[in-house]
N, C-alpha and C. Protein backbone atom coordinates (compact mmCIF):
# COMPACT_ATOMS: atom_id res chain seq x y z
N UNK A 1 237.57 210.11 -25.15
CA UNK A 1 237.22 209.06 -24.21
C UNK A 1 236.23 209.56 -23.17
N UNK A 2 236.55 210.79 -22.76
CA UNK A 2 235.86 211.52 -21.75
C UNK A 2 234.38 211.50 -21.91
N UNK A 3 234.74 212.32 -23.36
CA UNK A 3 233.14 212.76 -24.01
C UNK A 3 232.27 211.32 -23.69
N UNK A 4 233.07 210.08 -24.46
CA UNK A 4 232.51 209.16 -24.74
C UNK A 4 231.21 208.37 -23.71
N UNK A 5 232.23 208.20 -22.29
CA UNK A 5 231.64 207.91 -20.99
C UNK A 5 230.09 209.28 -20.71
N UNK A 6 230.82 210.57 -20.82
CA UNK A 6 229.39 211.50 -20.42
C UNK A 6 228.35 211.19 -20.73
N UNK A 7 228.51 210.60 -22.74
CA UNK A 7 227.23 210.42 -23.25
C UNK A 7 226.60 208.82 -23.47
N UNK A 8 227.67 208.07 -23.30
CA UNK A 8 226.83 206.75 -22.66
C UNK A 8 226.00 207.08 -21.24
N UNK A 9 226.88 207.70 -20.21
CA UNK A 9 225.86 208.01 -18.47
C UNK A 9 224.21 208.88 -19.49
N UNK A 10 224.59 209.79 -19.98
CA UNK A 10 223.50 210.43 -20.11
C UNK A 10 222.13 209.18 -21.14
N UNK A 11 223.06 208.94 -22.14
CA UNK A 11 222.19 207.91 -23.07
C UNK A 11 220.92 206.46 -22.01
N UNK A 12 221.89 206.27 -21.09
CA UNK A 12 221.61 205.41 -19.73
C UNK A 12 220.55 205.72 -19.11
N UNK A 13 220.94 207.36 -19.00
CA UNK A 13 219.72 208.19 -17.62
C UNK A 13 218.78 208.50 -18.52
N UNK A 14 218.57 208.89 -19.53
CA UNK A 14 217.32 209.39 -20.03
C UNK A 14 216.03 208.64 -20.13
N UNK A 15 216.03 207.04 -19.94
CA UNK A 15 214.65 206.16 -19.88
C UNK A 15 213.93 206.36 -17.91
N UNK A 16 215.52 206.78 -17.44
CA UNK A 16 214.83 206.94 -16.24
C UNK A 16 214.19 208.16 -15.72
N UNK A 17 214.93 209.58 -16.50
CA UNK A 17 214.59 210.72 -16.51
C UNK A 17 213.15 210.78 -17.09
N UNK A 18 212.88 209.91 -17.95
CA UNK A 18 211.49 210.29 -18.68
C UNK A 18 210.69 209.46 -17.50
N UNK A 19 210.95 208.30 -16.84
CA UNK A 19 209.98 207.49 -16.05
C UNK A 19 209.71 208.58 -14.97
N UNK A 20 210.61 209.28 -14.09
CA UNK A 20 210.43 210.20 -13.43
C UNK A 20 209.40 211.27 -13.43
N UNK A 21 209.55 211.63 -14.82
CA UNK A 21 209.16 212.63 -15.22
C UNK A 21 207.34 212.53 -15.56
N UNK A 22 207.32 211.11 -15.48
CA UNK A 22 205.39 210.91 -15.94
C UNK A 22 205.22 209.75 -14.74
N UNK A 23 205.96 209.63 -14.20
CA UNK A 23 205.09 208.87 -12.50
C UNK A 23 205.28 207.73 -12.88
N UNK A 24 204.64 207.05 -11.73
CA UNK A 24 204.35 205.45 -11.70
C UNK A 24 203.67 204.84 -12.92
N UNK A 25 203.68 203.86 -13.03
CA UNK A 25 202.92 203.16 -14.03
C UNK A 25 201.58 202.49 -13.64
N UNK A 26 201.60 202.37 -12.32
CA UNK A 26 200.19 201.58 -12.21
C UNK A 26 199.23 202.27 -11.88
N UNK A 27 198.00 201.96 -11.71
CA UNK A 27 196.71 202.10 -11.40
C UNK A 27 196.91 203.16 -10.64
N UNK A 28 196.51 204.17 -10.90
CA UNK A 28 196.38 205.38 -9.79
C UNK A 28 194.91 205.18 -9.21
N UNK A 29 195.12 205.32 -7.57
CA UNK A 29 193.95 204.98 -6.51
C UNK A 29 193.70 206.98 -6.21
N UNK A 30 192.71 207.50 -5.93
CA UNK A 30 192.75 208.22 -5.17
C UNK A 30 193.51 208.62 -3.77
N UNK A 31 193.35 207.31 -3.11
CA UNK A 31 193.83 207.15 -1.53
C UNK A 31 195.04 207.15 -1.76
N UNK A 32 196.24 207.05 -3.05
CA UNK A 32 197.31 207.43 -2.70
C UNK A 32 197.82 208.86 -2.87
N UNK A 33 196.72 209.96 -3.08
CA UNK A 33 197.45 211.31 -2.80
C UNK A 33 197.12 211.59 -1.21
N UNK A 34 198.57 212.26 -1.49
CA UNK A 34 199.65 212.31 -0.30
C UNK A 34 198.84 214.24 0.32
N UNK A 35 198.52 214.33 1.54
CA UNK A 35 198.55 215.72 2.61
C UNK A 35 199.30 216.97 1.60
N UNK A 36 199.06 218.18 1.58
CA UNK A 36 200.41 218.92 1.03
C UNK A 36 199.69 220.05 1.71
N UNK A 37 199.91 220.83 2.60
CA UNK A 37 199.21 222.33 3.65
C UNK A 37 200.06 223.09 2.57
N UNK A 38 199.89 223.61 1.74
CA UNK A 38 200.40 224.85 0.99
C UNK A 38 200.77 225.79 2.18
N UNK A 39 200.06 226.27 2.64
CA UNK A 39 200.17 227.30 4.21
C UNK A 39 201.61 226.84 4.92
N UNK A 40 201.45 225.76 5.10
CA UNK A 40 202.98 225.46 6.02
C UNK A 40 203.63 225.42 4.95
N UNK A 41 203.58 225.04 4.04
CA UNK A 41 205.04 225.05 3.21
C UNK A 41 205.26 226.23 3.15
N UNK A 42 204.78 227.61 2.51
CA UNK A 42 204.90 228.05 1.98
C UNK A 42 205.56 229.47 3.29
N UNK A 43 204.74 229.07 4.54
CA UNK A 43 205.63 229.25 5.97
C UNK A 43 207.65 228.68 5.87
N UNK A 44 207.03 227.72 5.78
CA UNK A 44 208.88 226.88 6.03
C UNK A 44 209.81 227.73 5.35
N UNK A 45 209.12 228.14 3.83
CA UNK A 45 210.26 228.83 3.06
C UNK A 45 210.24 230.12 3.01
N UNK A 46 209.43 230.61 3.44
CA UNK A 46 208.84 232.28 3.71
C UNK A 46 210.76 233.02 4.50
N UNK A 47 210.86 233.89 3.26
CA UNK A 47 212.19 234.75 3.62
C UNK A 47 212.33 235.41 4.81
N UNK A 48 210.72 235.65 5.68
CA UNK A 48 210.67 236.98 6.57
C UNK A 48 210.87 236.18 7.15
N UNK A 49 210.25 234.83 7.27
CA UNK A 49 210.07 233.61 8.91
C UNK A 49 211.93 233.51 9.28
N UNK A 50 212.31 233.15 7.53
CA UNK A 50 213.51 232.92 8.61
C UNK A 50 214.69 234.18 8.83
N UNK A 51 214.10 235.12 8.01
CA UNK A 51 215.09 236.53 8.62
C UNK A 51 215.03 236.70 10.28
N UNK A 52 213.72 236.17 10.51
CA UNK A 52 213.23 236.85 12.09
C UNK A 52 213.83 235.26 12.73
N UNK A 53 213.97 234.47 12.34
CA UNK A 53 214.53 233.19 13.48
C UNK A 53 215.86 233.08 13.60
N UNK A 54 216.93 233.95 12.24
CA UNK A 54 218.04 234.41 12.42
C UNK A 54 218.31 235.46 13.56
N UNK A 55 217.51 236.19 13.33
CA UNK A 55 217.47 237.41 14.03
C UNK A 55 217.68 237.29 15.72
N UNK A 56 216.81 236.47 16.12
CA UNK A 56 215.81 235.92 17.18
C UNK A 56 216.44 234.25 17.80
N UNK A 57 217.38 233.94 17.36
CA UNK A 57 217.61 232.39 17.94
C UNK A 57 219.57 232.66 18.13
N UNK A 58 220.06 231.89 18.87
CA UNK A 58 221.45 232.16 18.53
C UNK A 58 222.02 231.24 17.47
N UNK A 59 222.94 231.56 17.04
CA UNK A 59 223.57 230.89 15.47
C UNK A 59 223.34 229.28 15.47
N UNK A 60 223.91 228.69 16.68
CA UNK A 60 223.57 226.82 16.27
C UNK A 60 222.21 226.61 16.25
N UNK A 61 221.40 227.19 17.32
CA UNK A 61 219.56 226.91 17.21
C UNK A 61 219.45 227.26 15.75
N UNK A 62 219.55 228.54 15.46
CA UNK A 62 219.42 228.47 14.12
C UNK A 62 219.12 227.89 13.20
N UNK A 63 220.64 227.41 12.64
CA UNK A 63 221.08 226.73 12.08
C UNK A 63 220.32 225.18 12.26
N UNK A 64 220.25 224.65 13.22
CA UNK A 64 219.64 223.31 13.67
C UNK A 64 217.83 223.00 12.86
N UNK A 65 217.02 224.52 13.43
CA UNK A 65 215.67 224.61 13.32
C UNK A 65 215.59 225.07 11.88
N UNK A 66 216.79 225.85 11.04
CA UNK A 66 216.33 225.76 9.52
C UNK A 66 216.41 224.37 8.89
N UNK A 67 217.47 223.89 9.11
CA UNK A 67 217.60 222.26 8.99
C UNK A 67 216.43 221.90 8.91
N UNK A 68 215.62 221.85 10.45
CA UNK A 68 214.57 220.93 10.31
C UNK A 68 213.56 221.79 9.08
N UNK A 69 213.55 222.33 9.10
CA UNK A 69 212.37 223.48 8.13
C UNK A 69 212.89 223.06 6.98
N UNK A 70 213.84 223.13 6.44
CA UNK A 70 214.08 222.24 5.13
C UNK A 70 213.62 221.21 4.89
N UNK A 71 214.04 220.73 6.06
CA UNK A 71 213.72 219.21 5.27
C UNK A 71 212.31 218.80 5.78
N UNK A 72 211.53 219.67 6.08
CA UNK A 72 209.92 219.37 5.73
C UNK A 72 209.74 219.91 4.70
N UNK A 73 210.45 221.10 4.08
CA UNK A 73 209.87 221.45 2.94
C UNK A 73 209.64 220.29 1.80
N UNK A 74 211.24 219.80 1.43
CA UNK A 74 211.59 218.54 1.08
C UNK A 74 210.45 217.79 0.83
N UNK A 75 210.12 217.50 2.03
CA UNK A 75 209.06 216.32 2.29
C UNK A 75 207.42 216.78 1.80
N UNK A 76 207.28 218.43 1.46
CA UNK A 76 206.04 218.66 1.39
C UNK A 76 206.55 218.33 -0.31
N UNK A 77 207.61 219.05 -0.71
CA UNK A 77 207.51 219.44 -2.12
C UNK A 77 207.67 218.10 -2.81
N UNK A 78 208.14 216.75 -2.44
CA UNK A 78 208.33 215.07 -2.68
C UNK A 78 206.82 214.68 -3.10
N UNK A 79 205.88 215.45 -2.14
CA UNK A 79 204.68 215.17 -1.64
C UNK A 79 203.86 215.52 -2.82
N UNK A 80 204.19 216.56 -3.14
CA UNK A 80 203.73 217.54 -4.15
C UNK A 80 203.92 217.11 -5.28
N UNK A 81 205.08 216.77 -5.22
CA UNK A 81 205.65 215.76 -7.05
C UNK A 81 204.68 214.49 -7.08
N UNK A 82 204.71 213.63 -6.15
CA UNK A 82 204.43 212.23 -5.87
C UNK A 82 202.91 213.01 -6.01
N UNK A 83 202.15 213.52 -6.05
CA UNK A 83 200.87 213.99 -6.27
C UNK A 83 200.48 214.21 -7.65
N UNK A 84 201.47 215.01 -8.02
CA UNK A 84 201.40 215.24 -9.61
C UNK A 84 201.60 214.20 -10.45
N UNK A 85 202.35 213.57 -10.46
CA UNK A 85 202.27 211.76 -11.04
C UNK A 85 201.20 211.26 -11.05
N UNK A 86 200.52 211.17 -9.58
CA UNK A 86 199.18 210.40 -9.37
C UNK A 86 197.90 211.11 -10.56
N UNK A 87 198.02 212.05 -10.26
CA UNK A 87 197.07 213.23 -11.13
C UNK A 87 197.34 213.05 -12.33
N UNK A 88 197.93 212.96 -12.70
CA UNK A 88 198.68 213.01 -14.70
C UNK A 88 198.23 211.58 -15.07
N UNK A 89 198.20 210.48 -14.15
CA UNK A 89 197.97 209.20 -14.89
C UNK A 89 196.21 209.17 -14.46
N UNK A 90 195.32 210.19 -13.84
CA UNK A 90 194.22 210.38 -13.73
C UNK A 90 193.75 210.94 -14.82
N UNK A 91 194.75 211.93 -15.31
CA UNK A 91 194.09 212.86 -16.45
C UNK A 91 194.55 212.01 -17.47
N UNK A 92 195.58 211.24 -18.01
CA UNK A 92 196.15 210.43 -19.30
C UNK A 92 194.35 209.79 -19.24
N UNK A 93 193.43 209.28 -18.48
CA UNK A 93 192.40 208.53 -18.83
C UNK A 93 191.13 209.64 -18.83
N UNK A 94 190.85 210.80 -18.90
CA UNK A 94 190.18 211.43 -18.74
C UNK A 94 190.33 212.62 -20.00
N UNK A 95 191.72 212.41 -20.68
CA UNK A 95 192.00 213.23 -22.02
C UNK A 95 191.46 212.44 -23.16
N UNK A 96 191.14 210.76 -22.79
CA UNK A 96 190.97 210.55 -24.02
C UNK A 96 189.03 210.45 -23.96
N UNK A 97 188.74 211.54 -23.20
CA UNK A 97 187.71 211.53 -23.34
C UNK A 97 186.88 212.18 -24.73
N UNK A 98 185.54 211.52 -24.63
CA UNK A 98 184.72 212.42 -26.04
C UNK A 98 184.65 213.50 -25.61
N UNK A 99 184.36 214.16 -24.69
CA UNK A 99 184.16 215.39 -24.37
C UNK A 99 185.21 216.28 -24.36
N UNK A 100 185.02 217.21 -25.48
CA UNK A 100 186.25 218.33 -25.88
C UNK A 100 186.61 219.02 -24.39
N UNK A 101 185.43 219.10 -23.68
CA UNK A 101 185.86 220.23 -22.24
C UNK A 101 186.55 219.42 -21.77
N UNK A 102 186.45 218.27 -21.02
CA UNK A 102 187.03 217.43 -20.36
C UNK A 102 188.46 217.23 -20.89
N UNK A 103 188.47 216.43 -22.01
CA UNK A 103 190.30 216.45 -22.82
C UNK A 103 190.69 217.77 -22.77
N UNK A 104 190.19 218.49 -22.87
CA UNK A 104 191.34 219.82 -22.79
C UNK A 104 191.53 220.05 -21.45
N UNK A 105 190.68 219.98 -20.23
CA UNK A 105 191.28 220.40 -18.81
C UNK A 105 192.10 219.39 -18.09
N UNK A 106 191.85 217.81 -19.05
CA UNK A 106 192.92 216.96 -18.52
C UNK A 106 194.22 217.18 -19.51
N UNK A 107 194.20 217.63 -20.45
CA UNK A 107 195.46 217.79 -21.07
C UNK A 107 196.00 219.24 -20.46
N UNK A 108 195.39 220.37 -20.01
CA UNK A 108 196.22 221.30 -19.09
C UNK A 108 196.74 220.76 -18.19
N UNK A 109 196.22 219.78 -17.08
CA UNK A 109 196.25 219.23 -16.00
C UNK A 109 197.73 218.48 -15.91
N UNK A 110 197.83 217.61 -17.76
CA UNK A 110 198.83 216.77 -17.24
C UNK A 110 200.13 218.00 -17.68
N UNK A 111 199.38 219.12 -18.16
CA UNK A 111 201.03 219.78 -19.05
C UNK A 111 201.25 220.63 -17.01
N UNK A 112 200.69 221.10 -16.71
CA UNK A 112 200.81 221.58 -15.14
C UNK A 112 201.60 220.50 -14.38
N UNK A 113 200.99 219.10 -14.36
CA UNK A 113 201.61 218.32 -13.32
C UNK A 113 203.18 218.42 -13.94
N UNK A 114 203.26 217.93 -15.14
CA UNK A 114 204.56 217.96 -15.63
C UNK A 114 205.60 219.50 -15.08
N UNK A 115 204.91 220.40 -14.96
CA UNK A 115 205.72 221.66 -14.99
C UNK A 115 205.99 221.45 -13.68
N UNK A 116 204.66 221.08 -12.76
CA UNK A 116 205.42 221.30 -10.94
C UNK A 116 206.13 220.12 -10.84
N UNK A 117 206.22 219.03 -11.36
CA UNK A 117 207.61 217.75 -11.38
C UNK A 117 209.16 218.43 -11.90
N UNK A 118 208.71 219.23 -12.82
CA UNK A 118 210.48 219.75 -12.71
C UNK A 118 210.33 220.78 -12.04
N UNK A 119 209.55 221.71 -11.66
CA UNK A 119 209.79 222.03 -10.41
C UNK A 119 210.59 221.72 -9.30
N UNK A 120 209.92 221.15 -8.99
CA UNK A 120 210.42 220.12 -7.65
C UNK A 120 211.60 219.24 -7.54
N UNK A 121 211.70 218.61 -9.08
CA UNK A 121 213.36 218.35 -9.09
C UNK A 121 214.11 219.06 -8.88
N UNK A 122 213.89 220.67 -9.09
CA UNK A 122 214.81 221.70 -9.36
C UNK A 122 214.90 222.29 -7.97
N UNK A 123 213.83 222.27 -7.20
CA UNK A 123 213.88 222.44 -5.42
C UNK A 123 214.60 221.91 -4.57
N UNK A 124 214.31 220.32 -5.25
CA UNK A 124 214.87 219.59 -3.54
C UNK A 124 216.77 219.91 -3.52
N UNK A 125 217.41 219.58 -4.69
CA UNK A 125 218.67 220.20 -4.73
C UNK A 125 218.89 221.04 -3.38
N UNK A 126 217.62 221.97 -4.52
CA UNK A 126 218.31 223.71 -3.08
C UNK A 126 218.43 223.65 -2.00
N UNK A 127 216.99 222.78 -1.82
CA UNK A 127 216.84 223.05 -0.44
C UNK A 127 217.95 222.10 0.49
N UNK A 128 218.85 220.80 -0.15
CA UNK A 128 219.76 220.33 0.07
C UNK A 128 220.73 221.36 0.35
N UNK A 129 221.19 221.83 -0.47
CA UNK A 129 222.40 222.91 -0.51
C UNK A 129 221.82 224.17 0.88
N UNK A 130 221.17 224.29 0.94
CA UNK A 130 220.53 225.38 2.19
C UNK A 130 220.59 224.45 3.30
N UNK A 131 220.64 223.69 3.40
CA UNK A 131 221.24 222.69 4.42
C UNK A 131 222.15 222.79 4.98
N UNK A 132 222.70 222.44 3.72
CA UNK A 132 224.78 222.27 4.26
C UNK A 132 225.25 223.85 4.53
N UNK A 133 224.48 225.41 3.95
CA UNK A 133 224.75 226.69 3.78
C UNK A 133 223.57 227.03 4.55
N UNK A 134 223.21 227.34 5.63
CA UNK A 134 222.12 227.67 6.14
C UNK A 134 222.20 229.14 5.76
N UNK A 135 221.05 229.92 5.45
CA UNK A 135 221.48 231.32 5.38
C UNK A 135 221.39 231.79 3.47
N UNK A 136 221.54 230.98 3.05
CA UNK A 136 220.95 230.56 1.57
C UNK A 136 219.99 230.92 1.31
N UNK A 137 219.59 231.53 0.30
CA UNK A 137 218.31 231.94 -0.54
C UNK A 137 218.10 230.78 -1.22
N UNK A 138 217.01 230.72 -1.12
CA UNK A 138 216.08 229.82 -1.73
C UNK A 138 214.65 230.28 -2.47
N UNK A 139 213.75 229.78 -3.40
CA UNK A 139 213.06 230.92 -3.97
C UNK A 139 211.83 229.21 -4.77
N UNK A 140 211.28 228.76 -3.79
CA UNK A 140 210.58 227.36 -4.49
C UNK A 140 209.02 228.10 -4.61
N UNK A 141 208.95 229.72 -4.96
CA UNK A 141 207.40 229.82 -5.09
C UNK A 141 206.82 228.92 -6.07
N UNK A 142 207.50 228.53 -7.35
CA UNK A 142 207.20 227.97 -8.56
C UNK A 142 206.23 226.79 -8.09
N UNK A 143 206.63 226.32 -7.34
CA UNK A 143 206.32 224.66 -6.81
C UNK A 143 204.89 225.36 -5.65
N UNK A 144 204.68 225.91 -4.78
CA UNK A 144 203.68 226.95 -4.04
C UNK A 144 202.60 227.05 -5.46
N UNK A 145 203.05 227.33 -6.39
CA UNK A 145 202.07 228.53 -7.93
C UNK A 145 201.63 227.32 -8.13
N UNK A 146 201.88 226.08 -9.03
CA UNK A 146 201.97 225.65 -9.50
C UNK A 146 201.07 224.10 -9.21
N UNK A 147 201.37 224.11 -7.72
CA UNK A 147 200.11 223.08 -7.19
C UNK A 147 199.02 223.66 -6.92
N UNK A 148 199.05 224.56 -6.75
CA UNK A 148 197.82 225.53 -6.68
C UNK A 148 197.09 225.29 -7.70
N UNK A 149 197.92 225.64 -8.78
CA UNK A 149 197.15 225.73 -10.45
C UNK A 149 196.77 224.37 -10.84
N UNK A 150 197.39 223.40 -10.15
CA UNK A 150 197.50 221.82 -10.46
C UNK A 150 195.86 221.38 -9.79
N UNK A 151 195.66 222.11 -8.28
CA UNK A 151 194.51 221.76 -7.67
C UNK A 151 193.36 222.38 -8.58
N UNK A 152 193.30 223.57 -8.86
CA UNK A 152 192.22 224.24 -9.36
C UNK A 152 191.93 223.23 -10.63
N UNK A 153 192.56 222.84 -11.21
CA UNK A 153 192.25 221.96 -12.53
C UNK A 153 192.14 221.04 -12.49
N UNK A 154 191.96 220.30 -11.33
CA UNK A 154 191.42 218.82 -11.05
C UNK A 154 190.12 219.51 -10.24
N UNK A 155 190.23 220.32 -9.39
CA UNK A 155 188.59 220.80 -9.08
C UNK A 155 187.47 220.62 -10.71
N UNK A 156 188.37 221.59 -11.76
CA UNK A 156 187.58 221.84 -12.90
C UNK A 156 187.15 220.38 -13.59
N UNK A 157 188.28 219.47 -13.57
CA UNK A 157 187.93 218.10 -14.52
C UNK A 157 187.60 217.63 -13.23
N UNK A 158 187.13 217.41 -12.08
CA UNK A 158 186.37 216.69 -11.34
C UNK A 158 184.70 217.06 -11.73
N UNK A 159 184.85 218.66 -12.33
CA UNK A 159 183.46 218.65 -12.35
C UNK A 159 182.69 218.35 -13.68
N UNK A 160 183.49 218.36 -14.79
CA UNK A 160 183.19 217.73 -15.91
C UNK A 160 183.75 215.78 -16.15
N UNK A 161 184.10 215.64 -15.07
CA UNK A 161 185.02 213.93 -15.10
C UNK A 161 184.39 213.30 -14.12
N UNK A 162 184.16 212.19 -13.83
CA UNK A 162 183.30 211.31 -12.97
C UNK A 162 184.17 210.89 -11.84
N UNK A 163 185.21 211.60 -11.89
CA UNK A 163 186.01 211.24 -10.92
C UNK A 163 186.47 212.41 -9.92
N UNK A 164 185.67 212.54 -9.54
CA UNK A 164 185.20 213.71 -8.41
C UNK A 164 185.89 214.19 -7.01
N UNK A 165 186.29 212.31 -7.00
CA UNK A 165 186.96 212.39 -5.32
C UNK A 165 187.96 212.74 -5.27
N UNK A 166 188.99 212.91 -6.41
CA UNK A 166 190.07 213.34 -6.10
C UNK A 166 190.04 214.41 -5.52
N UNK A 167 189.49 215.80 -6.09
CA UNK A 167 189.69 216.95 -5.34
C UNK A 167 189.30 217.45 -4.21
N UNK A 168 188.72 216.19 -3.58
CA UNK A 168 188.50 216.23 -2.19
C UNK A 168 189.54 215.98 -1.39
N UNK A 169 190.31 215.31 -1.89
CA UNK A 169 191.63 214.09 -1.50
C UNK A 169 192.57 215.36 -1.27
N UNK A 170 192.78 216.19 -2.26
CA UNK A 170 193.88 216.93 -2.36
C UNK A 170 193.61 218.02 -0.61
C-alpha cells in the first residue's frame, strides 16, 4: 500500500520536475534576465567570511547576519536558475540553427543551463538547512562554476547568433 502511494506522488511529480527543469514556456525577452554579482555571492558563501564573523560577532548577531547572508544567497542562486531557463529557451531557437558553430554552442549552452538548474535545486535546500543550523558547511561553488561557464557561452553564441544583447544583460 505504502509502496503504492510513493509511486503514484512520484508518477504525479515528474511532469512538474521536468517543467522545472527546462523553464518557462513562453517567449523569452532579454529584459527578463534577472542581476546575479557572482562577487557577492560567492562573498555570502565564502567559508573564511563567515569563520571571521563567527569569530568577530557574538553568537545571536551571528547567527541573525548568517541568516540574512543565506538568504541572499538563495535569492542570487533563484536568480541564477530563473536565468538559466531564460537562456535554454534562447538557445532551444538558436540550436536549430544551419550553422554547425552556432547549434553546437547553443546545444552546450542548454546542456550547462540544465546542469546549473540542478545545481541550484540542490543549493537552496542547504542553504535552508544552514538556516535553521547556522554554523553548517555549505559548499554551492558548483552553482559560482557553472554560471560562469553558462555566461561565457552565451558571450560565444552571441557572437555567432544575432542575438547579442543577451550577454550584455547578464
Amino acid at each position: 500500500m505504502t509502496m503504492s502511494i510513493i509511486l503514484a506522488v512520484l508518477a504525479l511529480s515528474v511532469p512538474v520536475i521536468i517543467r522545472l527543469a527546462k523553464g518557462r514556456g513562453s517567449t523569452p525577452q532579454v529584459e527578463q534576465i534577472r542581476s546575479v554579482d557572482l562577487r557577492a555571492f560567492r562573498n555570502l558563501v565564502d567559508p573564511e567570511e563567515e569563520s571571521y564573523l563567527h569569530r568577530n560577532l557574538p553568537p545571536a548577531e551571528f547567527r541573525r547576519i548568517q541568516r540574512e547572508r543565506l538568504r541572499a544567497a538563495v535569492e542570487y542562486v533563484k536568480s541564477a536558475a530563473f536565468n538559466a531557463g531564460v537562456l535554454m529557451r534562447f538557445a532551444e531557437a538558436a540550436r536549430r540553427s544551419p550553422d554547425p558553430g552556432t547549434a553546437e554552442a547553443a546545444a552546450r549552452l542548454i546542456d550547462n543551463a540544465m546542469r546549473l538548474r540542478t545545481y541550484a535545486f540542490q543549493a537552496i535546500p542547504k542553504f535552508y538547512l544552514a538556516m535553521i543550523f547556522p554554523g553548517r558547511r555549505i559548499s554551492p561553488a558548483r552553482v559560482a562554476e557553472s554560471y560562469e561557464q553558462m555566461t561565457r557561452q552565451v558571450v560565444l553564441l552571441g557572437l555567432q547568433y544575432p542575438t547579442g544583447k543577451i550577454s550584455a544583460a547578464l
